[in-house]
C-alpha atoms as a PDB file:
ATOM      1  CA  UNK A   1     122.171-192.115-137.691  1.00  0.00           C
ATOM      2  CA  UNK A   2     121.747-193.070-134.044  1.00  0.00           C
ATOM      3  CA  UNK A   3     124.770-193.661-131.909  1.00  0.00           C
ATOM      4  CA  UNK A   4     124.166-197.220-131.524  1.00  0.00           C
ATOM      5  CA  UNK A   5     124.115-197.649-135.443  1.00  0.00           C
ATOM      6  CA  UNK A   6     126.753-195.852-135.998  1.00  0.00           C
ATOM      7  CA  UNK A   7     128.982-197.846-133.104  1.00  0.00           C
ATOM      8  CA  UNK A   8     127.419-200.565-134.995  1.00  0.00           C
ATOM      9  CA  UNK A   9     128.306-199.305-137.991  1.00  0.00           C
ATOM     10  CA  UNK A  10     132.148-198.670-136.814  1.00  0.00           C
ATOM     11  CA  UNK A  11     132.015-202.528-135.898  1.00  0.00           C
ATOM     12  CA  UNK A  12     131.191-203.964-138.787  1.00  0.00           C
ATOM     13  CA  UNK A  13     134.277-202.263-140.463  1.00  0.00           C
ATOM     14  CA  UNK A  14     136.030-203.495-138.294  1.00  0.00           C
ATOM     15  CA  UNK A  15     136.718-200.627-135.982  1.00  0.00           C
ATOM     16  CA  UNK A  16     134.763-198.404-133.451  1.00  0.00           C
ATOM     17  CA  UNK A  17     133.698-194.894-132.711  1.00  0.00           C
ATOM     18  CA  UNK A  18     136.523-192.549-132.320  1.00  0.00           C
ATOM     19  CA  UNK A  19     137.837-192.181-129.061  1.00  0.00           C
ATOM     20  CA  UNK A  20     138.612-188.162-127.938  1.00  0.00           C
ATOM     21  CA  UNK A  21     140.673-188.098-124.837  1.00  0.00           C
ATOM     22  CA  UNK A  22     142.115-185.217-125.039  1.00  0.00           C
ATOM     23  CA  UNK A  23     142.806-181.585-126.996  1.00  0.00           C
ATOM     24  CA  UNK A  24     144.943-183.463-129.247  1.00  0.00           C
ATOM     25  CA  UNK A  25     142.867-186.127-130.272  1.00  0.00           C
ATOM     26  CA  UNK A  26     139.712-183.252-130.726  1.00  0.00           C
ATOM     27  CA  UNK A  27     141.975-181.251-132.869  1.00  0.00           C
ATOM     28  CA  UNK A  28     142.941-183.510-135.301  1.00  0.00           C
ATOM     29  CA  UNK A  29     139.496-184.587-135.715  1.00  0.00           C
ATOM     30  CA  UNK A  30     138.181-181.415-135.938  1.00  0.00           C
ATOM     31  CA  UNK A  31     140.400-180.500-138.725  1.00  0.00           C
ATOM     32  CA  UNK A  32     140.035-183.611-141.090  1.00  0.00           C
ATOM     33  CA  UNK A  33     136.073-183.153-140.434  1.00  0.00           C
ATOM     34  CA  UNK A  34     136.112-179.504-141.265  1.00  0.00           C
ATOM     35  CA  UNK A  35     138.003-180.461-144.568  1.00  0.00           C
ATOM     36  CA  UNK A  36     135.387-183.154-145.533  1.00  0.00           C
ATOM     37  CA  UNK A  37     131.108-182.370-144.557  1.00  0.00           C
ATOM     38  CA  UNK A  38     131.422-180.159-142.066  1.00  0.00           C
ATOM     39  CA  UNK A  39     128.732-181.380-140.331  1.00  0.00           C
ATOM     40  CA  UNK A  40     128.518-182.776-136.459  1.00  0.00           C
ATOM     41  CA  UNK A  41     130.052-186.493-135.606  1.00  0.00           C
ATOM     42  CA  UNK A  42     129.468-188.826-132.580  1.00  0.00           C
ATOM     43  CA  UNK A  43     132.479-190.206-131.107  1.00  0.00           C
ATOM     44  CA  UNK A  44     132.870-193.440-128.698  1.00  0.00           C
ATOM     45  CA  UNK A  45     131.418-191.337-125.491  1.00  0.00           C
ATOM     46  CA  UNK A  46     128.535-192.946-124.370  1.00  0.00           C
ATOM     47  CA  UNK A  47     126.827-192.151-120.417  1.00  0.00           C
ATOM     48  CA  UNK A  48     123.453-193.197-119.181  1.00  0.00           C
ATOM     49  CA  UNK A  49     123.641-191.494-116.114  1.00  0.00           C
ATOM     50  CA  UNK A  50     123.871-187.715-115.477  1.00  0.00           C
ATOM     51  CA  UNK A  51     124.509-186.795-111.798  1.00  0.00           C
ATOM     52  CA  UNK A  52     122.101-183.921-110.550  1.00  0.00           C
ATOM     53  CA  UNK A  53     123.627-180.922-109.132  1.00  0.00           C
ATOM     54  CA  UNK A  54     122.271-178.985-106.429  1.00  0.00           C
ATOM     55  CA  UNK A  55     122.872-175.294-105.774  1.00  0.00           C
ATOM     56  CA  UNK A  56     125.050-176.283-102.985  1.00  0.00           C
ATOM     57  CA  UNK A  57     127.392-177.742-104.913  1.00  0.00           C
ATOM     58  CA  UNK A  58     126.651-181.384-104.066  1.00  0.00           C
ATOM     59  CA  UNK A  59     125.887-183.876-106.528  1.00  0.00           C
ATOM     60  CA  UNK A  60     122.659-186.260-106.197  1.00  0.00           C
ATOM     61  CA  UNK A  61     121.976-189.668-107.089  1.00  0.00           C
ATOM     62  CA  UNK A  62     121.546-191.039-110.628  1.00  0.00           C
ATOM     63  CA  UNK A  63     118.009-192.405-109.667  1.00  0.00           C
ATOM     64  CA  UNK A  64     115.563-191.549-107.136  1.00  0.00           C
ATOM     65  CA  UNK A  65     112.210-192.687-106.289  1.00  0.00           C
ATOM     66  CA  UNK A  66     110.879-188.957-107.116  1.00  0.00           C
ATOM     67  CA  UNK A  67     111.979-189.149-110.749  1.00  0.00           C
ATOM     68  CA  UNK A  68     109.768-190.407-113.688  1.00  0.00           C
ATOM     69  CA  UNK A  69     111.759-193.220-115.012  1.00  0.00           C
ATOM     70  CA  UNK A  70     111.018-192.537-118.420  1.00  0.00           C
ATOM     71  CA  UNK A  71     113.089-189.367-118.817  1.00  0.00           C
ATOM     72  CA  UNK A  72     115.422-189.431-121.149  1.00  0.00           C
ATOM     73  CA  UNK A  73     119.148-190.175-119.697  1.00  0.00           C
ATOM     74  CA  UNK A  74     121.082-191.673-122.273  1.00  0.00           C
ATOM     75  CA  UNK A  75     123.501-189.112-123.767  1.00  0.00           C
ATOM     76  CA  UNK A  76     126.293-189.344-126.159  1.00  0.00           C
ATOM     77  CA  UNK A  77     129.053-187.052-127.270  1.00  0.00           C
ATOM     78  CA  UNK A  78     129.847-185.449-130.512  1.00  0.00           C
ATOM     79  CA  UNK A  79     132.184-183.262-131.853  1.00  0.00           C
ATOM     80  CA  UNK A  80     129.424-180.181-132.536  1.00  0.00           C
ATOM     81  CA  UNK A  81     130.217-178.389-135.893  1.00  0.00           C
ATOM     82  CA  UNK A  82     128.358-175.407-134.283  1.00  0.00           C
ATOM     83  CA  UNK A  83     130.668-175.471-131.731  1.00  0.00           C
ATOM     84  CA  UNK A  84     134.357-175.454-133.628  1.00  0.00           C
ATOM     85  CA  UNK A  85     133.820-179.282-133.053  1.00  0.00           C
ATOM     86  CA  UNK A  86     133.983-178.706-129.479  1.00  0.00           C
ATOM     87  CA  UNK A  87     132.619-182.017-127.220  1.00  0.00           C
ATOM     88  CA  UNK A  88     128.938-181.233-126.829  1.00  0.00           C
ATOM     89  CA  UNK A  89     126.276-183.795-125.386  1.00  0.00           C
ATOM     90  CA  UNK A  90     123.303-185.051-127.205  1.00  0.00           C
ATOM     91  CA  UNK A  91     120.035-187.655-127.120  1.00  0.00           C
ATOM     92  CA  UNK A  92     122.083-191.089-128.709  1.00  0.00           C
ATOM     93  CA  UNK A  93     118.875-191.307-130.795  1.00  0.00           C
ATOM     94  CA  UNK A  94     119.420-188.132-132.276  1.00  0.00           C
ATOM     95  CA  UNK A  95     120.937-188.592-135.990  1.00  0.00           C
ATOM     96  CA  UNK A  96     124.649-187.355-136.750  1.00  0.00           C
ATOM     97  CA  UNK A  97     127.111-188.487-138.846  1.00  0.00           C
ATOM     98  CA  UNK A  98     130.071-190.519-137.075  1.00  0.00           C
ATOM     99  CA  UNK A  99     134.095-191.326-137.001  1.00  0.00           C
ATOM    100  CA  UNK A 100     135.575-194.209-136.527  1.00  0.00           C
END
């Protein structure tokens, strides 16, 4: 499911996404998923703006009037079961299972 349905989701029991803010927290997570489906989750990490980076090093605005505003900017983090359940970023519309 989307991020938003499965923060929605996460609400309605009475809870929320899982929050990961640190090795710790990914760890633990990592190993009770692993034990259960295996499979990707989203967690409570949520951004609709990714700075640009230049080759200089420098970091550019969030929106400019040279950018088509219907690019796709909202990302959302999950713990990537290709990844050893490392943080990786994905489209929140994209369907994964979730933690909360």
């Amino acid at each position: 499911m989307s991020h938003k349905d499965a923060s929605t989701a996460c609400t309605n029991m009475g809870g929320h996404l899982a929050d990961v803010r640190g090795p710790q927290d990914q760890q633990l997570l990592a190993d009770l998923i692993s034990r259960g489906n295996g499979v990707a989750h989203w967690t409570s990490i949520e951004t609709s703006l990714v700075p640009s980076l230049y080759c200089d090093g420098s970091y550019g605005a969030g929106s400019s009037s040279w950018i088509y505003e219907n690019t796709p900017v909202d990302v959302c983090v999950l713990l990537d079961s290709d990844h050893n359940y490392k943080r990786n970023y994905h489209l929140c519309t994209e369907g994964h299972n979730y933690v909360c």
